[in-house]
N, C-alpha and C. Protein backbone atom coordinates (compact mmCIF):
# COMPACT_ATOMS: atom_id res chain seq x y z
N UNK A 1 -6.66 16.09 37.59
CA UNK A 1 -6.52 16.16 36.16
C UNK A 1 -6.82 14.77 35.58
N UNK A 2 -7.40 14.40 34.81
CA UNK A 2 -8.10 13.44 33.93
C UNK A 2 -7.52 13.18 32.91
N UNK A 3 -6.59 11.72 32.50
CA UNK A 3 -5.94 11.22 31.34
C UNK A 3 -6.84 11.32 30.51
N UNK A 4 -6.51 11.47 29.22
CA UNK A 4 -6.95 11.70 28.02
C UNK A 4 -6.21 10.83 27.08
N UNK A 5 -7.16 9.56 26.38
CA UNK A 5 -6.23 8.79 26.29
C UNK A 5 -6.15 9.14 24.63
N UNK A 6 -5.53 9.14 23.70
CA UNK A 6 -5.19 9.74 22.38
C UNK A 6 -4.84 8.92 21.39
N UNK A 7 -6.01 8.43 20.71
CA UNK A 7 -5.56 7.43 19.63
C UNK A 7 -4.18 7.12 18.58
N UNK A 8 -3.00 6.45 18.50
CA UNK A 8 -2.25 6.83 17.70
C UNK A 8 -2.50 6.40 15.83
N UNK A 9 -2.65 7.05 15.08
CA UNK A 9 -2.90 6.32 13.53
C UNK A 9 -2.10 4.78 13.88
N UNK A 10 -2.91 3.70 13.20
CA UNK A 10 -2.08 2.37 12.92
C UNK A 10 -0.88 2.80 11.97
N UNK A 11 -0.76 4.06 10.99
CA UNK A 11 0.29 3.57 10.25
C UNK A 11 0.61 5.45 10.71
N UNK A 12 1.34 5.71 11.40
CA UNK A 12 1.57 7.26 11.97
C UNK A 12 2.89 6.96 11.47
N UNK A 13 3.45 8.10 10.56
CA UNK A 13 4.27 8.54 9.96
C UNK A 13 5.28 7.73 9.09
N UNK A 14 4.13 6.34 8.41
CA UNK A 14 4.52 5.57 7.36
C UNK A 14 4.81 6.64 5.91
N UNK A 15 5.72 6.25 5.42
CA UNK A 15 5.72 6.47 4.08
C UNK A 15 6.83 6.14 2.95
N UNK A 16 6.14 5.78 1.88
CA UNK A 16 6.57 4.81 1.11
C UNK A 16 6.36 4.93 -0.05
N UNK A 17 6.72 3.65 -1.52
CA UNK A 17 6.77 4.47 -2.92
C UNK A 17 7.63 4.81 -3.40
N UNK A 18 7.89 5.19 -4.72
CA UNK A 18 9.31 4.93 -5.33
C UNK A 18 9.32 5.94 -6.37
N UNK A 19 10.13 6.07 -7.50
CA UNK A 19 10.27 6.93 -8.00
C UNK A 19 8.90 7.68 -8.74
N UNK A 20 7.94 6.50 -8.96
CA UNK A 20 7.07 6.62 -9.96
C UNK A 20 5.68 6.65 -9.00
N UNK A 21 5.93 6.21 -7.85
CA UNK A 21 4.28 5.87 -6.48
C UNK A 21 4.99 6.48 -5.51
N UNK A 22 3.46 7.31 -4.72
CA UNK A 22 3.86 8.40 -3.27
C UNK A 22 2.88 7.35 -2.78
N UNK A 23 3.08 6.42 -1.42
CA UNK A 23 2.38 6.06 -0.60
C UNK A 23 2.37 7.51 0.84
N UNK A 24 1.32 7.64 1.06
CA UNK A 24 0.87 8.42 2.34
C UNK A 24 -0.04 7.83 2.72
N UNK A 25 -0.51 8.55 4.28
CA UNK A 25 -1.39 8.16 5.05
C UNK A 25 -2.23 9.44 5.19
N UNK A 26 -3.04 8.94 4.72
CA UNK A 26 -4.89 10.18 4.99
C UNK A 26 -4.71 10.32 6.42
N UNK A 27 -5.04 11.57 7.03
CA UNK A 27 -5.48 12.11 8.21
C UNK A 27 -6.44 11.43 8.40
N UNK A 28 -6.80 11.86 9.65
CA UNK A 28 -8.03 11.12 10.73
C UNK A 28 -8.85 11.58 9.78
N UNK A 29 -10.39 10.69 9.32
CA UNK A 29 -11.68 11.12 8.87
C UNK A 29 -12.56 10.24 9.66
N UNK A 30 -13.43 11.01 9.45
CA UNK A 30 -14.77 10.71 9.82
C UNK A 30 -15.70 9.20 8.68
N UNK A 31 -15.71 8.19 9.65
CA UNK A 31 -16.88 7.37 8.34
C UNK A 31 -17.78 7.07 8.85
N UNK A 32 -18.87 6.60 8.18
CA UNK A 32 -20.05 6.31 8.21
C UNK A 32 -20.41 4.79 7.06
N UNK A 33 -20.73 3.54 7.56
CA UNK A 33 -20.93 2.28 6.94
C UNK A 33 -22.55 2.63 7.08
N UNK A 34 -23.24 2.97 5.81
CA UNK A 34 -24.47 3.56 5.90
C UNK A 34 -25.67 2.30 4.97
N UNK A 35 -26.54 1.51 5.26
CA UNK A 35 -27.32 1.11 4.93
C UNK A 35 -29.11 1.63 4.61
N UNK A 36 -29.72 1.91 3.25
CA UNK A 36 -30.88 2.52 3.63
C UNK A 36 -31.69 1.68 2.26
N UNK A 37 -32.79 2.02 2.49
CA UNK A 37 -33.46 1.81 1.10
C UNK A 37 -33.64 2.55 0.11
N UNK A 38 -33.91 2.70 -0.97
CA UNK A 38 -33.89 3.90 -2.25
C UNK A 38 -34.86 5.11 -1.94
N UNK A 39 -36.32 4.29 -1.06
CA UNK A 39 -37.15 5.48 -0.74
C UNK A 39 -36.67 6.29 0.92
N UNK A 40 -35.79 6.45 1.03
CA UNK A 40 -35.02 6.80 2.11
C UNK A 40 -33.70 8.18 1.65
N UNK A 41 -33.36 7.86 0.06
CA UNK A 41 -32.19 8.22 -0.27
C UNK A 41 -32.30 9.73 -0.05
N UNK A 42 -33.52 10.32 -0.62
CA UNK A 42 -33.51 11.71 -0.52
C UNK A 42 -33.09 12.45 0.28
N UNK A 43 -34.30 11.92 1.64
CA UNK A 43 -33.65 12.35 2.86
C UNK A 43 -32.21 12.49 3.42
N UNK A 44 -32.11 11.46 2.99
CA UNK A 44 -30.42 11.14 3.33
C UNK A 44 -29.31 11.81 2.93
N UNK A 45 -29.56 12.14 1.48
CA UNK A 45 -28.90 12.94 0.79
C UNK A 45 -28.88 14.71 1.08
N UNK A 46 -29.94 14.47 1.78
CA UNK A 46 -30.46 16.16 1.90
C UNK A 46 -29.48 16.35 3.65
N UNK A 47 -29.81 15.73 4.29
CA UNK A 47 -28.93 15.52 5.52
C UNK A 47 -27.68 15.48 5.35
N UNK A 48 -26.85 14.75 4.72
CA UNK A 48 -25.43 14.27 4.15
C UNK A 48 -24.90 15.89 3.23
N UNK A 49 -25.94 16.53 2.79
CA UNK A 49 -25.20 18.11 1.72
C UNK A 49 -24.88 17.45 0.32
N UNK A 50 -25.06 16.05 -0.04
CA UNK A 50 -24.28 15.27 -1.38
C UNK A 50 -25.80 14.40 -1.78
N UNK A 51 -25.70 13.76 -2.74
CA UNK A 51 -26.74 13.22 -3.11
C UNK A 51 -26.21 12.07 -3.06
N UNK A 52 -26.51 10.53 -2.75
CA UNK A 52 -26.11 9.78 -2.68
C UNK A 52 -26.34 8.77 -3.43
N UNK A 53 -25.44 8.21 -4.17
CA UNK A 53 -24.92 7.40 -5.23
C UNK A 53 -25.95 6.25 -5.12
N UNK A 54 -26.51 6.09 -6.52
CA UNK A 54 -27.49 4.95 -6.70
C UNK A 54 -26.88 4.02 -7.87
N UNK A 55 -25.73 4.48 -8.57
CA UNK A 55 -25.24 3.68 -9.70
C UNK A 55 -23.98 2.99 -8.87
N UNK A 56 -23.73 1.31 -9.60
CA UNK A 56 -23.07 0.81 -9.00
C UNK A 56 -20.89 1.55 -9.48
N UNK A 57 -20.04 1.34 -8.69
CA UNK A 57 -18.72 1.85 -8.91
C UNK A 57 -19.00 3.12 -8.98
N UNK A 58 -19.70 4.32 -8.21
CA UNK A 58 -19.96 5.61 -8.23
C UNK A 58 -19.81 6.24 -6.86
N UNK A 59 -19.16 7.14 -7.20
CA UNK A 59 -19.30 8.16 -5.73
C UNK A 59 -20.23 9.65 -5.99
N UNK A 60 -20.33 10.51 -4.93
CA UNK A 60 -20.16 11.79 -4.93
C UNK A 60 -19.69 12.40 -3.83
N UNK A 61 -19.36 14.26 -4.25
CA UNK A 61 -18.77 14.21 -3.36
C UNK A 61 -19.44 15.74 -3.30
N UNK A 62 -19.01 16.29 -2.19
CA UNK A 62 -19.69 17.86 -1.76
C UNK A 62 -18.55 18.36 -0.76
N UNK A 63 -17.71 18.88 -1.11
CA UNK A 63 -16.62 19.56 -0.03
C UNK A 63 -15.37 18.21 0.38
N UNK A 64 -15.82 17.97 1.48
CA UNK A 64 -14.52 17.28 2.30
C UNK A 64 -15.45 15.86 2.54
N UNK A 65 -16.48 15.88 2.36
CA UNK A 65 -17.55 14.46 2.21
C UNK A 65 -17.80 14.21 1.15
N UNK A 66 -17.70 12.56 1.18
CA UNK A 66 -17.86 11.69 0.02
C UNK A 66 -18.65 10.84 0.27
N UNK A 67 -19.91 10.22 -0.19
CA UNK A 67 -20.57 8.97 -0.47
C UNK A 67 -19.86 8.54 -1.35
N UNK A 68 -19.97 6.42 -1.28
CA UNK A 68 -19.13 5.84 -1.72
C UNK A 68 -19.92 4.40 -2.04
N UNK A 69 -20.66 4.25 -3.26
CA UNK A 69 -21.60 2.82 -3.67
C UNK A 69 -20.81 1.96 -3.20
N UNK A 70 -21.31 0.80 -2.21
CA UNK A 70 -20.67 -0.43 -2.26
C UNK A 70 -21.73 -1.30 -2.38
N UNK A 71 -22.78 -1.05 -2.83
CA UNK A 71 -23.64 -2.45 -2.79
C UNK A 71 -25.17 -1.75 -3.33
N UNK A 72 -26.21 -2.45 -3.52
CA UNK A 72 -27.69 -1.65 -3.73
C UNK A 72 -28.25 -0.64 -2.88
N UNK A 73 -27.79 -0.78 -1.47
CA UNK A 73 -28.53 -0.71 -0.09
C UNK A 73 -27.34 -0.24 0.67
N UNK A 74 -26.34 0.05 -0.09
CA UNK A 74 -24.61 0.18 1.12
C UNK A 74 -23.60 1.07 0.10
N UNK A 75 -23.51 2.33 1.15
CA UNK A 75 -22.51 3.16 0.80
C UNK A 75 -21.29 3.49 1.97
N UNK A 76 -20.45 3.74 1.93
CA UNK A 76 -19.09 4.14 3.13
C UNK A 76 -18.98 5.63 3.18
N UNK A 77 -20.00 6.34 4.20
CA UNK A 77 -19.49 7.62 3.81
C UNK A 77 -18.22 8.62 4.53
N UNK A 78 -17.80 9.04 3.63
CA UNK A 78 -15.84 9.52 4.32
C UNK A 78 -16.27 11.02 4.72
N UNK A 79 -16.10 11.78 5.50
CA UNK A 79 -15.96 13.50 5.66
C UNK A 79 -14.19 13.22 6.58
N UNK A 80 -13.55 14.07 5.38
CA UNK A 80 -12.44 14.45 5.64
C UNK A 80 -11.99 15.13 6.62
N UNK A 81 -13.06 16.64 6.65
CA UNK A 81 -12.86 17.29 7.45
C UNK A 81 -12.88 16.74 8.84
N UNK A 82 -13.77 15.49 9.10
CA UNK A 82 -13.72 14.92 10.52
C UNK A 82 -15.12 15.51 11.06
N UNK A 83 -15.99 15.86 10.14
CA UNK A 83 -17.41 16.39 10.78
C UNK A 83 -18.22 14.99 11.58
N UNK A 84 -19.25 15.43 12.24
CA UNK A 84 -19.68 14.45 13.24
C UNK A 84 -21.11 13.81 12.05
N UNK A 85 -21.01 12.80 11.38
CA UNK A 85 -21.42 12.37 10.17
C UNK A 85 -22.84 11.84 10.88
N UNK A 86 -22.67 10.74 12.49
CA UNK A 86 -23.63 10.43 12.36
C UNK A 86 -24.64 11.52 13.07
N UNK A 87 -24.30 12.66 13.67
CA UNK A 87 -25.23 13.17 13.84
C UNK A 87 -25.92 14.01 12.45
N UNK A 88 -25.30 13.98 11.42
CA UNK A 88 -26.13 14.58 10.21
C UNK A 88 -26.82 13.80 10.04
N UNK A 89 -26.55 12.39 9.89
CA UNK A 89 -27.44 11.42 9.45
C UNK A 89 -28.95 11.01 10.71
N UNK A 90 -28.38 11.51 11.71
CA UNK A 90 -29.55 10.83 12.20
C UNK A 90 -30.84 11.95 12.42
N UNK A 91 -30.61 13.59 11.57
CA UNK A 91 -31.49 14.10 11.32
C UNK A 91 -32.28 14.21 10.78
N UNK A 92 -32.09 12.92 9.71
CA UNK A 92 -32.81 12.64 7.98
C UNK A 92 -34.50 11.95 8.35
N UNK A 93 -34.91 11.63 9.43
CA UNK A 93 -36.18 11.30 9.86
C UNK A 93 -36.44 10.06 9.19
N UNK A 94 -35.51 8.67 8.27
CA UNK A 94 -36.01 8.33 7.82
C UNK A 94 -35.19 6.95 7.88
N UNK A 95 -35.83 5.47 7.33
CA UNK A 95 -35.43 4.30 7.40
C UNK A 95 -33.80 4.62 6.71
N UNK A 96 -33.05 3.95 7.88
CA UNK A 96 -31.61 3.38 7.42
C UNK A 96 -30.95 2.44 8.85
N UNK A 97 -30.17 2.50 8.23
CA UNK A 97 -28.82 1.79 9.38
C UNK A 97 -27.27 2.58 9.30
N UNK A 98 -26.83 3.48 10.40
CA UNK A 98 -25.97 4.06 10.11
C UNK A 98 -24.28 3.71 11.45
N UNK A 99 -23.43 3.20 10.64
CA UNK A 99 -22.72 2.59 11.70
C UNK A 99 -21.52 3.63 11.80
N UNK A 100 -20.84 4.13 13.25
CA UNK A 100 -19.70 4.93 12.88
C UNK A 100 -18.35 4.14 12.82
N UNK A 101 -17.47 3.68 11.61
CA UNK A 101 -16.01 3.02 11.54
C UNK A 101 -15.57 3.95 11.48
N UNK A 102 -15.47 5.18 11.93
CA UNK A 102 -14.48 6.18 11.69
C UNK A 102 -12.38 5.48 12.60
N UNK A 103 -12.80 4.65 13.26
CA UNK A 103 -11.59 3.83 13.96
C UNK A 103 -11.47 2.56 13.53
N UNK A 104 -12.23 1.88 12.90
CA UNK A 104 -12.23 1.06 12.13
C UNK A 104 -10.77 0.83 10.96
N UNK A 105 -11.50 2.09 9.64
CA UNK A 105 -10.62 1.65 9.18
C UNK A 105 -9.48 3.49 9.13
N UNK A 106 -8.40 2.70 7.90
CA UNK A 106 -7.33 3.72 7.76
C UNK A 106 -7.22 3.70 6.19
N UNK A 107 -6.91 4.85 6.04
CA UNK A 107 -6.84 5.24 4.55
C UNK A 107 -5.56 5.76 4.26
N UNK A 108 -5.10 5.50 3.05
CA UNK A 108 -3.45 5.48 2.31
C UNK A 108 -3.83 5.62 1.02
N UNK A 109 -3.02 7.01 0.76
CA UNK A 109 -3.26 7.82 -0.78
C UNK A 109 -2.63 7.20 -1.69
N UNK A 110 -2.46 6.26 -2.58
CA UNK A 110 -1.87 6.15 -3.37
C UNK A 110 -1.60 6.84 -4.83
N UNK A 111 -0.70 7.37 -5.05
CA UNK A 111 -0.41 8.45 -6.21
C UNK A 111 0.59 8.44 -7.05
N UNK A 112 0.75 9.06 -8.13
CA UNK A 112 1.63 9.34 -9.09
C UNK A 112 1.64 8.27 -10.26
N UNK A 113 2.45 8.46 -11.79
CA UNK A 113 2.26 7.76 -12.74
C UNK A 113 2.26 6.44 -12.57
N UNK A 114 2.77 5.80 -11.66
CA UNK A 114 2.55 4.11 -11.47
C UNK A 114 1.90 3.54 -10.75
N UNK A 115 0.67 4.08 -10.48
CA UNK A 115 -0.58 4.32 -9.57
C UNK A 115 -1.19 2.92 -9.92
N UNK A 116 -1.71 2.88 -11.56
CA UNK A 116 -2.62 1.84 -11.67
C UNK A 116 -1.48 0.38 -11.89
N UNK A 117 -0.12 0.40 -11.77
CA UNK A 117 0.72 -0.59 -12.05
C UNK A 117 0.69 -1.40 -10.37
N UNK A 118 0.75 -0.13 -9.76
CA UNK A 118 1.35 -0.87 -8.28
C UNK A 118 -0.23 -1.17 -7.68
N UNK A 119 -1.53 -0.46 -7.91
CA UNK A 119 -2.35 -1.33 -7.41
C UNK A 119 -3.09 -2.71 -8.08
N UNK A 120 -2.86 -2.70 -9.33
CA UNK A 120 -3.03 -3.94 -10.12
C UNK A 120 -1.84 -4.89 -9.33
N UNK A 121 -0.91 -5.16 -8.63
CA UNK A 121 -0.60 -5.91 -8.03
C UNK A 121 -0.97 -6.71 -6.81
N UNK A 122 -2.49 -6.49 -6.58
CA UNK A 122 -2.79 -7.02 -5.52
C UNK A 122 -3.96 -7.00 -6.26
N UNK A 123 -4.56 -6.12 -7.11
CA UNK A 123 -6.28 -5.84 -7.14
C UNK A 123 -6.59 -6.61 -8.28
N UNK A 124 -7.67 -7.38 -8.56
CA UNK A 124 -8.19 -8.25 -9.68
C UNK A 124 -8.35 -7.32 -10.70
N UNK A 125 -9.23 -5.72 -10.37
CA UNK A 125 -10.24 -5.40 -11.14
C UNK A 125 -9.60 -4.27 -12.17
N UNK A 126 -10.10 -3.86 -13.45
CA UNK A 126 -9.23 -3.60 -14.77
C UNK A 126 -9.25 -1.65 -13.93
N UNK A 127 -8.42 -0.97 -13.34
CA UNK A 127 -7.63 0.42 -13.22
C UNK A 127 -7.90 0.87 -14.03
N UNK A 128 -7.37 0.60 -15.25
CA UNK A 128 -7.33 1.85 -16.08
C UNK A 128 -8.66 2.64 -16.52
N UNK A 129 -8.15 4.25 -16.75
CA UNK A 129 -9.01 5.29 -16.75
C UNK A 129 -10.14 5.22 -17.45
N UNK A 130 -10.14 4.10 -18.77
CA UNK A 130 -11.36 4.12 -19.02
C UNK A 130 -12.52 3.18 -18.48
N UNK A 131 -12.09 2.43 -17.21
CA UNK A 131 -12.72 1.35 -16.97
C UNK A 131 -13.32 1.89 -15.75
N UNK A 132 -12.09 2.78 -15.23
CA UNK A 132 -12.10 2.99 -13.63
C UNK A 132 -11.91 4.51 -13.40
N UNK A 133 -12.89 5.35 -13.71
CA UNK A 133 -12.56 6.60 -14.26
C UNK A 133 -12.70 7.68 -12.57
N UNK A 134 -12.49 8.51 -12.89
CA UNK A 134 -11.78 9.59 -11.68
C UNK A 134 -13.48 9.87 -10.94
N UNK A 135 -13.87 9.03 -9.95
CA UNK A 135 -14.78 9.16 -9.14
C UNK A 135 -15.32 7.53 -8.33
N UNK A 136 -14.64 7.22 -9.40
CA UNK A 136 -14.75 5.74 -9.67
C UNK A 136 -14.84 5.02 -8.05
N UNK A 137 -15.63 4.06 -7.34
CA UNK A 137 -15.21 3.56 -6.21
C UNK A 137 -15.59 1.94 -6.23
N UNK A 138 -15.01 1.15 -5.29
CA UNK A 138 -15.40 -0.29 -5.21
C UNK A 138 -14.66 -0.91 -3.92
N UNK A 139 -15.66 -2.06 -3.87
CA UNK A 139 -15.21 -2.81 -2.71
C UNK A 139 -14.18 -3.88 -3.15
N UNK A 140 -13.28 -4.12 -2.68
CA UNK A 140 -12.30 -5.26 -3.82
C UNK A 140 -11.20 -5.42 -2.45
N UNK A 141 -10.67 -6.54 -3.19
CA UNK A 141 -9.35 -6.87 -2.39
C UNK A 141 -8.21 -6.28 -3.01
N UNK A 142 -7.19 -6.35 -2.15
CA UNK A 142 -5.71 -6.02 -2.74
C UNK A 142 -4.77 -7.21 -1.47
N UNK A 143 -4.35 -8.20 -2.38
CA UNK A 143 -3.50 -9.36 -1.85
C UNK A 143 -4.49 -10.11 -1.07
N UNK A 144 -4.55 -10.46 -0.06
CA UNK A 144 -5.34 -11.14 0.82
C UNK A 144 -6.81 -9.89 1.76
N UNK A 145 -6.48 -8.49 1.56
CA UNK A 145 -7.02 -7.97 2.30
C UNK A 145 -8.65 -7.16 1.56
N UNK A 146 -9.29 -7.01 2.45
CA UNK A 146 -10.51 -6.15 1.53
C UNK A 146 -10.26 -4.97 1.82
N UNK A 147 -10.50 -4.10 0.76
CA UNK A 147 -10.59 -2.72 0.70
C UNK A 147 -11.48 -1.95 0.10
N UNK A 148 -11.47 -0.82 0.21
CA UNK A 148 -12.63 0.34 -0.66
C UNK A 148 -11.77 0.89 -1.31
N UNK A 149 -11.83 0.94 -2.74
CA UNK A 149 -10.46 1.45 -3.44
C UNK A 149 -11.52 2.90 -4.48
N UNK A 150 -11.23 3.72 -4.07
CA UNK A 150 -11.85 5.11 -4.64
C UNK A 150 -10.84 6.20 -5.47
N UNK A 151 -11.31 6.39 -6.48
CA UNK A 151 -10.03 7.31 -7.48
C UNK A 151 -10.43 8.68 -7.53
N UNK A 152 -9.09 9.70 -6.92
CA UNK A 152 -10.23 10.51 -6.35
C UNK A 152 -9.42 11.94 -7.65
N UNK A 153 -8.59 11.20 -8.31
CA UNK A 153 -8.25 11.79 -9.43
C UNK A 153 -7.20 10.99 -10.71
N UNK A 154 -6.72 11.45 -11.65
CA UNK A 154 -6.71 10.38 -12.60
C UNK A 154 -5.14 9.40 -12.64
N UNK A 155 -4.50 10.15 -11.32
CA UNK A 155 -3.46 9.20 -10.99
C UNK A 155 -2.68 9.46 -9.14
N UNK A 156 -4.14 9.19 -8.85
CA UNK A 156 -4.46 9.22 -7.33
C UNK A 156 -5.59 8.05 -6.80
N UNK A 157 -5.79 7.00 -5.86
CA UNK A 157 -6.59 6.69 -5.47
C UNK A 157 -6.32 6.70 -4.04
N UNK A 158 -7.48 6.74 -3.26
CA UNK A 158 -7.43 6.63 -2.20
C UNK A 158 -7.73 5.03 -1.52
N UNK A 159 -7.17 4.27 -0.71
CA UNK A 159 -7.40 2.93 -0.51
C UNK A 159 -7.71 3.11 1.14
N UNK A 160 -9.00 2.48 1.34
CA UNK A 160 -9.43 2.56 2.68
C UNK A 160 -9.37 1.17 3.22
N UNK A 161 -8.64 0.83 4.35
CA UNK A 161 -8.81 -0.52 4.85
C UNK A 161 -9.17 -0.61 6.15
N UNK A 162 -9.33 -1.83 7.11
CA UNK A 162 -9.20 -2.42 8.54
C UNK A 162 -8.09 -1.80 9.08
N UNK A 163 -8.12 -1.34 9.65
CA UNK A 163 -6.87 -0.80 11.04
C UNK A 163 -5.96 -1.94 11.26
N UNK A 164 -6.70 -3.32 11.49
CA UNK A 164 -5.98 -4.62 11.43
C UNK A 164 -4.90 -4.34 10.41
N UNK A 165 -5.63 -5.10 8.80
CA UNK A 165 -5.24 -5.10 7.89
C UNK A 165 -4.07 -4.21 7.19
N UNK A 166 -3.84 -2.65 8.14
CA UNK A 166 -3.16 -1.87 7.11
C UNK A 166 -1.81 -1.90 7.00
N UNK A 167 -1.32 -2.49 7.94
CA UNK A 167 0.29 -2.86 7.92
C UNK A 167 0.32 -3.66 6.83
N UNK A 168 -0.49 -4.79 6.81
CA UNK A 168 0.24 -5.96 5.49
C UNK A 168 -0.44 -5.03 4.07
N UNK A 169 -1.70 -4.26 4.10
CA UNK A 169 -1.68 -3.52 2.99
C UNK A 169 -0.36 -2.62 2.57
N UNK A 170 -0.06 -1.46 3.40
CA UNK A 170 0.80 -0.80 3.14
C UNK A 170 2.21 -1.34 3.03
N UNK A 171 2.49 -2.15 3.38
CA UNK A 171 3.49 -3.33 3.12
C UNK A 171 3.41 -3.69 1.65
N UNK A 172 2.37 -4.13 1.19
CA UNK A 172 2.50 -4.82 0.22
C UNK A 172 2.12 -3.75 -1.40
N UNK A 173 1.54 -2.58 -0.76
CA UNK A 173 1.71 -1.50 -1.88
C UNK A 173 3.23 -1.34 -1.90
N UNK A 174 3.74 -0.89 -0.94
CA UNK A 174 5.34 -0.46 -0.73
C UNK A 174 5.73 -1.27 -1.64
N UNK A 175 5.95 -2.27 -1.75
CA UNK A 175 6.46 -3.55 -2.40
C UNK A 175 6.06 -3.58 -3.64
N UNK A 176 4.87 -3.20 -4.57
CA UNK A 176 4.21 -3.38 -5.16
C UNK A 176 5.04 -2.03 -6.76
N UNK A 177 5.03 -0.66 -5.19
CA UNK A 177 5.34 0.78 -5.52
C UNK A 177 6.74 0.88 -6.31
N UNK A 178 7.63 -0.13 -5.91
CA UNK A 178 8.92 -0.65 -5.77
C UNK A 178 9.46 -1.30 -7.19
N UNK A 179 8.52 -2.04 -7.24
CA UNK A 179 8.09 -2.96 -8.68
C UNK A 179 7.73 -1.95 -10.21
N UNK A 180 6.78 -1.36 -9.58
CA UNK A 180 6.42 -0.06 -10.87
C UNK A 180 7.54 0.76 -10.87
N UNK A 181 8.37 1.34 -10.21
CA UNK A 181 9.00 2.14 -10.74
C UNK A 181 10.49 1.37 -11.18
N UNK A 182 10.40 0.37 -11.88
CA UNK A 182 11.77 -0.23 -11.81
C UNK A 182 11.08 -0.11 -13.52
């Protein structure tokens, strides 16, 4: 019989948040750190089932997969469901660079009315709904750490980080979560 060795989540059965913030931890997903050029996108998009985001702070999404703009040439793509991303991608016949972080990083839902209070405590960039509206995504820090901070409704974001990093993140939302609801 053959060990099977079984990844445990970095933050397995964290949870945190206060009267006003639900910190959770996203299930296992699938990512993809995807680099291509614009005459590439089609393909890509047609492979992926979503069309993929050419405006900057933009996502889309198609089911349980999300493309996620982080740059001209760089999107993070998430499938929830845990589908095998890079083999969609590497059916697209066409120029890119497609890396799998699906272990990389970890993702933590942040939710409820003190959503944009407790992540404005770490994050530079202006939250609110009309700035940062419900699709909304970006690469940014929160305290010392970088993150992909994506709003995946109008008092929900999802925060994707380093596996390293997610203890002192989720630490410091907790803390943050703590603060807003006082």
């Amino acid at each position: 019989m053959a060990n099977v060795a079984i990844r445990k989540s970095a933050l397995a059965g964290r949870l945190g948040g206060s009267a006003t913030v639900r910190l959770t931890t996203a299930p296992a997903a699938s990512r993809v750190a995807l680099r291509a050029p614009a005459e590439s996108l089609a393909a890509l998009s047609s492979a992926l089932g979503l069309s993929v985001p050419t405006t900057p702070k933009t996502s889309s999404r198609a089911g349980a997969r999300s493309a996620l703009w982080l740059g001209p040439d760089e999107w993070l793509v998430v499938d929830e469901a845990g589908a095998d991303l890079m083999a969609a991608i590497s059916g697209a016949g066409t120029l890119h660079s497609a890396t799998d972080v699906s272990h990389r990083n970890v993702a933590i839902i942040v939710s409820g009315p003190g959503v944009e209070a407790t992540l404005s405590a770490g994050c530079p960039q202006d939250l609110s709904l009309s700035s940062f509206p419900i699709g909304a995504a970006s690469r940014t820090i929160f305290g010392k750490a970088e993150i992909v901070l994506f709003r995946t409704e109008e008092d929900t974001f999802r925060v994707e980080c380093w596996r390293s990093f997610s203890d002192y993140v989720f630490g410091l939302l907790n803390e943050a979560a703590e603060d807003a609801g006082h």
